[in-house]
PDB file of N, CA and C in Angstrom:
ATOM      1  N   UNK A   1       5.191  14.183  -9.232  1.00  0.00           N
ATOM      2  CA  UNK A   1       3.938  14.258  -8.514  1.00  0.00           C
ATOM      3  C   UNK A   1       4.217  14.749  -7.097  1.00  0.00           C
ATOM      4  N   UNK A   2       3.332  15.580  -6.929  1.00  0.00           N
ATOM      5  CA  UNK A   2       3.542  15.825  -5.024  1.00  0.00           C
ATOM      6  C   UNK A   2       2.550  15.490  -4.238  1.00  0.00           C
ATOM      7  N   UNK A   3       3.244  15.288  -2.920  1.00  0.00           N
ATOM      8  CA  UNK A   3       2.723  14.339  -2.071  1.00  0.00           C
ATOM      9  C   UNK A   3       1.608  14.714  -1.411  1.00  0.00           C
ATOM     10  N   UNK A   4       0.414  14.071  -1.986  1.00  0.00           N
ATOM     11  CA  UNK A   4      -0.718  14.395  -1.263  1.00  0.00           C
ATOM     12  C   UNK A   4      -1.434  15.362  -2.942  1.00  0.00           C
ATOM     13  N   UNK A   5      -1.254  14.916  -3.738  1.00  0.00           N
ATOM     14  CA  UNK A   5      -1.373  15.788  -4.710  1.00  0.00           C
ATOM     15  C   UNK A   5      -2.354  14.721  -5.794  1.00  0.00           C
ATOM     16  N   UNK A   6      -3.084  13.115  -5.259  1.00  0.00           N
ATOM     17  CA  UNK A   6      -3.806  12.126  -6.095  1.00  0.00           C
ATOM     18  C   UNK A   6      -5.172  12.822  -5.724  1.00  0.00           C
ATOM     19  N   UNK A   7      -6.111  12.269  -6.595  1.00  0.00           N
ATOM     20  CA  UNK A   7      -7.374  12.696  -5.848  1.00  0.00           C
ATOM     21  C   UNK A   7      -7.751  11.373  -4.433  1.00  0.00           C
ATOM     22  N   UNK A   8      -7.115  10.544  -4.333  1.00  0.00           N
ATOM     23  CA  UNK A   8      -7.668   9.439  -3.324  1.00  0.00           C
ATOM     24  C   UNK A   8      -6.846  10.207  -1.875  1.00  0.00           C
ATOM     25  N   UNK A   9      -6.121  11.369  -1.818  1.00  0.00           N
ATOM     26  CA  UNK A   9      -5.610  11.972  -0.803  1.00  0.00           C
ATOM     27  C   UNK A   9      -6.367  13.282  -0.291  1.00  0.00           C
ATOM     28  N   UNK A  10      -7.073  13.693  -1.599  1.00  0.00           N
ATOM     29  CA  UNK A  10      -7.631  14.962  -1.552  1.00  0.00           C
ATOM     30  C   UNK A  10      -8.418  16.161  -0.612  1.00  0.00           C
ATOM     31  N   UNK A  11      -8.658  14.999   0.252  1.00  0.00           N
ATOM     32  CA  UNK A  11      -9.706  15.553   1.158  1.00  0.00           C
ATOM     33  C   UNK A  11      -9.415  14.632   2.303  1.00  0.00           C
ATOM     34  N   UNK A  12      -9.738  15.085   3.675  1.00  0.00           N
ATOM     35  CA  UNK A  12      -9.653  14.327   4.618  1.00  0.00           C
ATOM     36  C   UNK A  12     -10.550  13.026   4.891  1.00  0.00           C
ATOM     37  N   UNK A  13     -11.989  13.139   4.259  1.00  0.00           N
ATOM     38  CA  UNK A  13     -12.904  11.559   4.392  1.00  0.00           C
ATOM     39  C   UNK A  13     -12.229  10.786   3.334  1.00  0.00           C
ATOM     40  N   UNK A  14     -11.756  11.271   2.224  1.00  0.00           N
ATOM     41  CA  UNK A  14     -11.389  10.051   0.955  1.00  0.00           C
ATOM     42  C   UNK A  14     -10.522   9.742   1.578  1.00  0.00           C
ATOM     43  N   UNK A  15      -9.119  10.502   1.958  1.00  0.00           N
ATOM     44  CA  UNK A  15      -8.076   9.671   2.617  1.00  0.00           C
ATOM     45  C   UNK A  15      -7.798   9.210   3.548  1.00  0.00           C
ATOM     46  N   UNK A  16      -8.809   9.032   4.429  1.00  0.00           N
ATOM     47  CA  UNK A  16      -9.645   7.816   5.293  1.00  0.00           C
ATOM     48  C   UNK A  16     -10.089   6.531   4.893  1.00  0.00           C
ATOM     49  N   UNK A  17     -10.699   6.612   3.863  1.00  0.00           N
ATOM     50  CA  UNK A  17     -11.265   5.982   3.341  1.00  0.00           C
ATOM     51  C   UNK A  17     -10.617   4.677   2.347  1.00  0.00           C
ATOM     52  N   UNK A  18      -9.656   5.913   1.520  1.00  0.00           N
ATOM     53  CA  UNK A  18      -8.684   5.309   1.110  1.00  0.00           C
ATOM     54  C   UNK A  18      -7.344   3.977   1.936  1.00  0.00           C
ATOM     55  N   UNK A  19      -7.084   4.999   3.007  1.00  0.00           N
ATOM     56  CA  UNK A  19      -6.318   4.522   3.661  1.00  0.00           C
ATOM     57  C   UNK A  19      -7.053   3.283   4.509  1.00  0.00           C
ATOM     58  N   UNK A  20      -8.524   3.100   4.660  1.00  0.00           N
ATOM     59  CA  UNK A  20      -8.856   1.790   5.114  1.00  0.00           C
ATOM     60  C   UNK A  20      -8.784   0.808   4.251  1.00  0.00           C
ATOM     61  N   UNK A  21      -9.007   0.793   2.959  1.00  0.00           N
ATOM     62  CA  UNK A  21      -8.944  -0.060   2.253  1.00  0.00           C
ATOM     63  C   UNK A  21      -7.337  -0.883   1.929  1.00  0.00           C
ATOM     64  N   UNK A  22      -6.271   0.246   1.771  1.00  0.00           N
ATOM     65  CA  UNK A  22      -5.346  -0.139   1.797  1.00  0.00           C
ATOM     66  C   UNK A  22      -4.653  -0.672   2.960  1.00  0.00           C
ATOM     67  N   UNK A  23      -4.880  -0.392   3.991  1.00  0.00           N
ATOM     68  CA  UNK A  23      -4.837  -1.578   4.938  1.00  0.00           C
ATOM     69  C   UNK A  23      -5.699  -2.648   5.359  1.00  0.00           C
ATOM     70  N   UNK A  24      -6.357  -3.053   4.619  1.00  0.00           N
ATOM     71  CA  UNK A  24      -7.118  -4.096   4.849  1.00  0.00           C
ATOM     72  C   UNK A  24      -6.754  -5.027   3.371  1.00  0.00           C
ATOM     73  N   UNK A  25      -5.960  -4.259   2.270  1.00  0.00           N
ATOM     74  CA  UNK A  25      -5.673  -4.839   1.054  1.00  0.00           C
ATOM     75  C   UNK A  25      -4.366  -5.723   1.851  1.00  0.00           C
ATOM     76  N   UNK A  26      -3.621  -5.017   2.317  1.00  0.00           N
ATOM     77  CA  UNK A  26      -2.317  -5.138   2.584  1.00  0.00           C
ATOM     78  C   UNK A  26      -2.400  -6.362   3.561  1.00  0.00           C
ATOM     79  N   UNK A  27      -3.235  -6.053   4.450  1.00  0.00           N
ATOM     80  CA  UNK A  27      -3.084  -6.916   5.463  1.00  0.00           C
ATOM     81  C   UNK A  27      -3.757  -8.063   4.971  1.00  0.00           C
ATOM     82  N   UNK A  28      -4.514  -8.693   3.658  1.00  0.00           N
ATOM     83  CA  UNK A  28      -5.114  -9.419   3.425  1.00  0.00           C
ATOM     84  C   UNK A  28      -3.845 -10.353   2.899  1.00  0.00           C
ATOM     85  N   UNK A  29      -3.634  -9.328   2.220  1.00  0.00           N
ATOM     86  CA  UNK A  29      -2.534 -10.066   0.941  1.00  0.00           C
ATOM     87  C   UNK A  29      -1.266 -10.938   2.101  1.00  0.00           C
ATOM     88  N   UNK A  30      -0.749  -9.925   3.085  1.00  0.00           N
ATOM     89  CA  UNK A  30       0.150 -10.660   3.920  1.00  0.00           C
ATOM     90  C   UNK A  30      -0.341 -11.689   4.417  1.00  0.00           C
ATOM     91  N   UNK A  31      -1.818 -11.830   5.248  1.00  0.00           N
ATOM     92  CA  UNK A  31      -1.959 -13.181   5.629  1.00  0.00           C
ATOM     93  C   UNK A  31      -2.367 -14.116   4.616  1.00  0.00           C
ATOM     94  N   UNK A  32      -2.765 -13.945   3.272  1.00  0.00           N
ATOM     95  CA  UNK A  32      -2.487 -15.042   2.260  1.00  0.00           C
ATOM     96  C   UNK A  32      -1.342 -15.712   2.196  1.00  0.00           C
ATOM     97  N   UNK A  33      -0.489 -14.600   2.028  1.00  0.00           N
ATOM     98  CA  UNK A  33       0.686 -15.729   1.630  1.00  0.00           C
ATOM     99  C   UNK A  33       1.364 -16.039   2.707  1.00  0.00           C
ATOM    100  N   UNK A  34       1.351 -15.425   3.912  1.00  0.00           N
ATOM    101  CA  UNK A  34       1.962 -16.258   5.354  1.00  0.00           C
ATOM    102  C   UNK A  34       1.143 -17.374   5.236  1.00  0.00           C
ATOM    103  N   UNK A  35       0.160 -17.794   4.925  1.00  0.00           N
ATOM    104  CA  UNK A  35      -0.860 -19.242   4.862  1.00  0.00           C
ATOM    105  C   UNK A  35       0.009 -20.020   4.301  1.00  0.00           C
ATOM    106  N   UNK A  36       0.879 -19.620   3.002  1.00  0.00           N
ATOM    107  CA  UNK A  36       1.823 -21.003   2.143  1.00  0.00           C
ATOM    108  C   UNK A  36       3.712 -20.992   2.563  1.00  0.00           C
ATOM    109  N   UNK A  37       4.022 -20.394   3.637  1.00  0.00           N
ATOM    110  CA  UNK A  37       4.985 -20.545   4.657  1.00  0.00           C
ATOM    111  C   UNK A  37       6.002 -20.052   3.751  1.00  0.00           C
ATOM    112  N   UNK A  38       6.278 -18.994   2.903  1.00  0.00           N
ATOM    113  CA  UNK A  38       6.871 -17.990   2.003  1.00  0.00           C
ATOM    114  C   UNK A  38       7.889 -18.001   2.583  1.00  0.00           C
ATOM    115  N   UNK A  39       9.259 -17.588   1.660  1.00  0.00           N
ATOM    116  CA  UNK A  39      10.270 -17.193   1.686  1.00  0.00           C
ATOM    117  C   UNK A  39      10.517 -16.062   2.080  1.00  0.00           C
ATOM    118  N   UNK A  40      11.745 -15.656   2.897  1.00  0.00           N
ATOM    119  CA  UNK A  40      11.883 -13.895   3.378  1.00  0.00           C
ATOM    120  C   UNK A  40      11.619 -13.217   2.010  1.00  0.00           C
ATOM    121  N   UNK A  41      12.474 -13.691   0.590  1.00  0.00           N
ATOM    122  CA  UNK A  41      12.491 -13.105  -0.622  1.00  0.00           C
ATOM    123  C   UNK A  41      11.220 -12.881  -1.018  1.00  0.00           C
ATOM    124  N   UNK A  42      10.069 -14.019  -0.525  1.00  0.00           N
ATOM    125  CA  UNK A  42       8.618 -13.801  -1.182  1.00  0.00           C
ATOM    126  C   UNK A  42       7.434 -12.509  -0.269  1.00  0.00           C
ATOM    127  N   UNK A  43       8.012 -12.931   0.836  1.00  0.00           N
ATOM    128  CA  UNK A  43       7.512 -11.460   1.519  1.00  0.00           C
ATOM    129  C   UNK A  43       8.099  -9.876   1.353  1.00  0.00           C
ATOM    130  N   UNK A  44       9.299  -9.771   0.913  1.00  0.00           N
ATOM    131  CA  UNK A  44      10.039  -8.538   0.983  1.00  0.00           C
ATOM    132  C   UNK A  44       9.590  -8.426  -0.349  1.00  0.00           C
ATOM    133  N   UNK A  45       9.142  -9.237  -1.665  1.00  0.00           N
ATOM    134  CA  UNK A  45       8.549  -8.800  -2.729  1.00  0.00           C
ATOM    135  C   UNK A  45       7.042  -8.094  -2.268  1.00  0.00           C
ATOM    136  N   UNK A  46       6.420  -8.765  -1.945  1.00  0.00           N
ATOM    137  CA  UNK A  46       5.232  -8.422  -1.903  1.00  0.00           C
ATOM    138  C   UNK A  46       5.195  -7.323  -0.668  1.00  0.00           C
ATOM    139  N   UNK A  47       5.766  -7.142   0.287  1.00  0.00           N
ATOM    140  CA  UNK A  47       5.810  -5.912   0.815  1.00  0.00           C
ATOM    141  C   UNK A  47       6.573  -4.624   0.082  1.00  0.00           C
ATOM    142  N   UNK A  48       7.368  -4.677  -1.102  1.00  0.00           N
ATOM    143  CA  UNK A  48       7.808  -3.856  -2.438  1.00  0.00           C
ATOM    144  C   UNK A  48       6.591  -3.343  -2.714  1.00  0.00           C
ATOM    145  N   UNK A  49       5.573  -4.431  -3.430  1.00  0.00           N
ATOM    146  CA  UNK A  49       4.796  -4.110  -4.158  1.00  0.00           C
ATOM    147  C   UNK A  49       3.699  -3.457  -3.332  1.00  0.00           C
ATOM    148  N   UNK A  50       3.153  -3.811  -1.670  1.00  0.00           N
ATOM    149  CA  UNK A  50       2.345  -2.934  -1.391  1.00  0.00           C
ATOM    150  C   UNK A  50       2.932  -1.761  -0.907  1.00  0.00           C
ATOM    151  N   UNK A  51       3.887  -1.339  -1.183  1.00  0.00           N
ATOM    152  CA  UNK A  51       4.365  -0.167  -0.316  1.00  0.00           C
ATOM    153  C   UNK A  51       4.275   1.132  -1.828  1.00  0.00           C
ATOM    154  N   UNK A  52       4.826   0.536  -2.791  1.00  0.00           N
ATOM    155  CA  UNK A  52       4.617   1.055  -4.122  1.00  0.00           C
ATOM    156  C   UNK A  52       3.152   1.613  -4.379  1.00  0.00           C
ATOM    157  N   UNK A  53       2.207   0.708  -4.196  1.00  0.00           N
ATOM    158  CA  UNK A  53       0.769   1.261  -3.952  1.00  0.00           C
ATOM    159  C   UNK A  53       0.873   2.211  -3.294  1.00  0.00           C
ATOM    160  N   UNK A  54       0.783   1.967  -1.729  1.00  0.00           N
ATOM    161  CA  UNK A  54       0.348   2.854  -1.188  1.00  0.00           C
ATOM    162  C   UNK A  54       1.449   4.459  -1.355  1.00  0.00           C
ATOM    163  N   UNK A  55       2.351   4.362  -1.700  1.00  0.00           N
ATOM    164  CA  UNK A  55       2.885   5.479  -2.203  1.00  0.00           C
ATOM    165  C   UNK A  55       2.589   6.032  -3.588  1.00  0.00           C
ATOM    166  N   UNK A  56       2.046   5.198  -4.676  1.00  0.00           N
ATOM    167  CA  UNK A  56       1.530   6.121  -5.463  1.00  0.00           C
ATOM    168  C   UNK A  56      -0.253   6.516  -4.999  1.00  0.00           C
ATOM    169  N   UNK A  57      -0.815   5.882  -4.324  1.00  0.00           N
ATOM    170  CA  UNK A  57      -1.908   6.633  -3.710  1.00  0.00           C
ATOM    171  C   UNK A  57      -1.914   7.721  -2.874  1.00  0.00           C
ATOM    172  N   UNK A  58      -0.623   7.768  -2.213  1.00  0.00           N
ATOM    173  CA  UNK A  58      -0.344   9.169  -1.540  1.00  0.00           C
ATOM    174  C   UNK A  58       0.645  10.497  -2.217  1.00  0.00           C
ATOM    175  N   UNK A  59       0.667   9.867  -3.637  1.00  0.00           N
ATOM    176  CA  UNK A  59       1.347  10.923  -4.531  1.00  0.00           C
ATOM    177  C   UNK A  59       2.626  10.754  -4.157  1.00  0.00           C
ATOM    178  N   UNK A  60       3.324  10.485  -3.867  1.00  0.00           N
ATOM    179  CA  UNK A  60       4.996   9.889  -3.467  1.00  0.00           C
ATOM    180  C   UNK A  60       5.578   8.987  -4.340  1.00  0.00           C
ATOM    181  N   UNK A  61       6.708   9.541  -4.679  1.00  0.00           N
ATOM    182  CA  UNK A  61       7.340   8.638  -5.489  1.00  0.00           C
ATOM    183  C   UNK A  61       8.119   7.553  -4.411  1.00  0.00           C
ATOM    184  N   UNK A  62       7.701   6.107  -4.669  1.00  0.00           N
ATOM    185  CA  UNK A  62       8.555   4.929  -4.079  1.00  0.00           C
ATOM    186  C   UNK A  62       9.893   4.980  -3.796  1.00  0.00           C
ATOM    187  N   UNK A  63      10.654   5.567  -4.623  1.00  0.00           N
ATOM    188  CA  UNK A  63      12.384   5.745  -4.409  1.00  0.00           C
ATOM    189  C   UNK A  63      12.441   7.026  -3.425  1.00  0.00           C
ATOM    190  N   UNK A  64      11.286   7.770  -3.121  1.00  0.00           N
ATOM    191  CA  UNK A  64      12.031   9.019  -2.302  1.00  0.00           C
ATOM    192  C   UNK A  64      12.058   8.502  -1.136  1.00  0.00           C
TER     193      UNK A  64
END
């Protein structure tokens, strides 16, 4: 896939748009679980998993 190549990137208002949501996903999810006083291991998971999102929403593969 190439980067910038999803339709949620496609255009400059969607990937605005896009990109608000995913920071407001992200930032939700982090202050959830900072609420139950998480492990470094339980945050570096869940920052895995939103970073994985937001790289397949921007057409990027996670390992590049």
């Amino acid at each position: 896939m190439e980067a910038g190549s999803t339709p949620e990137v496609a255009d400059l208002p969607t990937a605005r748009e896009t990109s608000r949501a995913l920071l407001w996903m992200s930032e939700r999810n982090l202050h959830v679980l900072a609420q139950r006083s998480p492990s470094p291991d339980e945050f570096r998971a869940l920052a895995d998993r939103l970073f994985a999102i937001w790289a397949r929403a921007a057409g990027i593969s996670p390992g590049s």
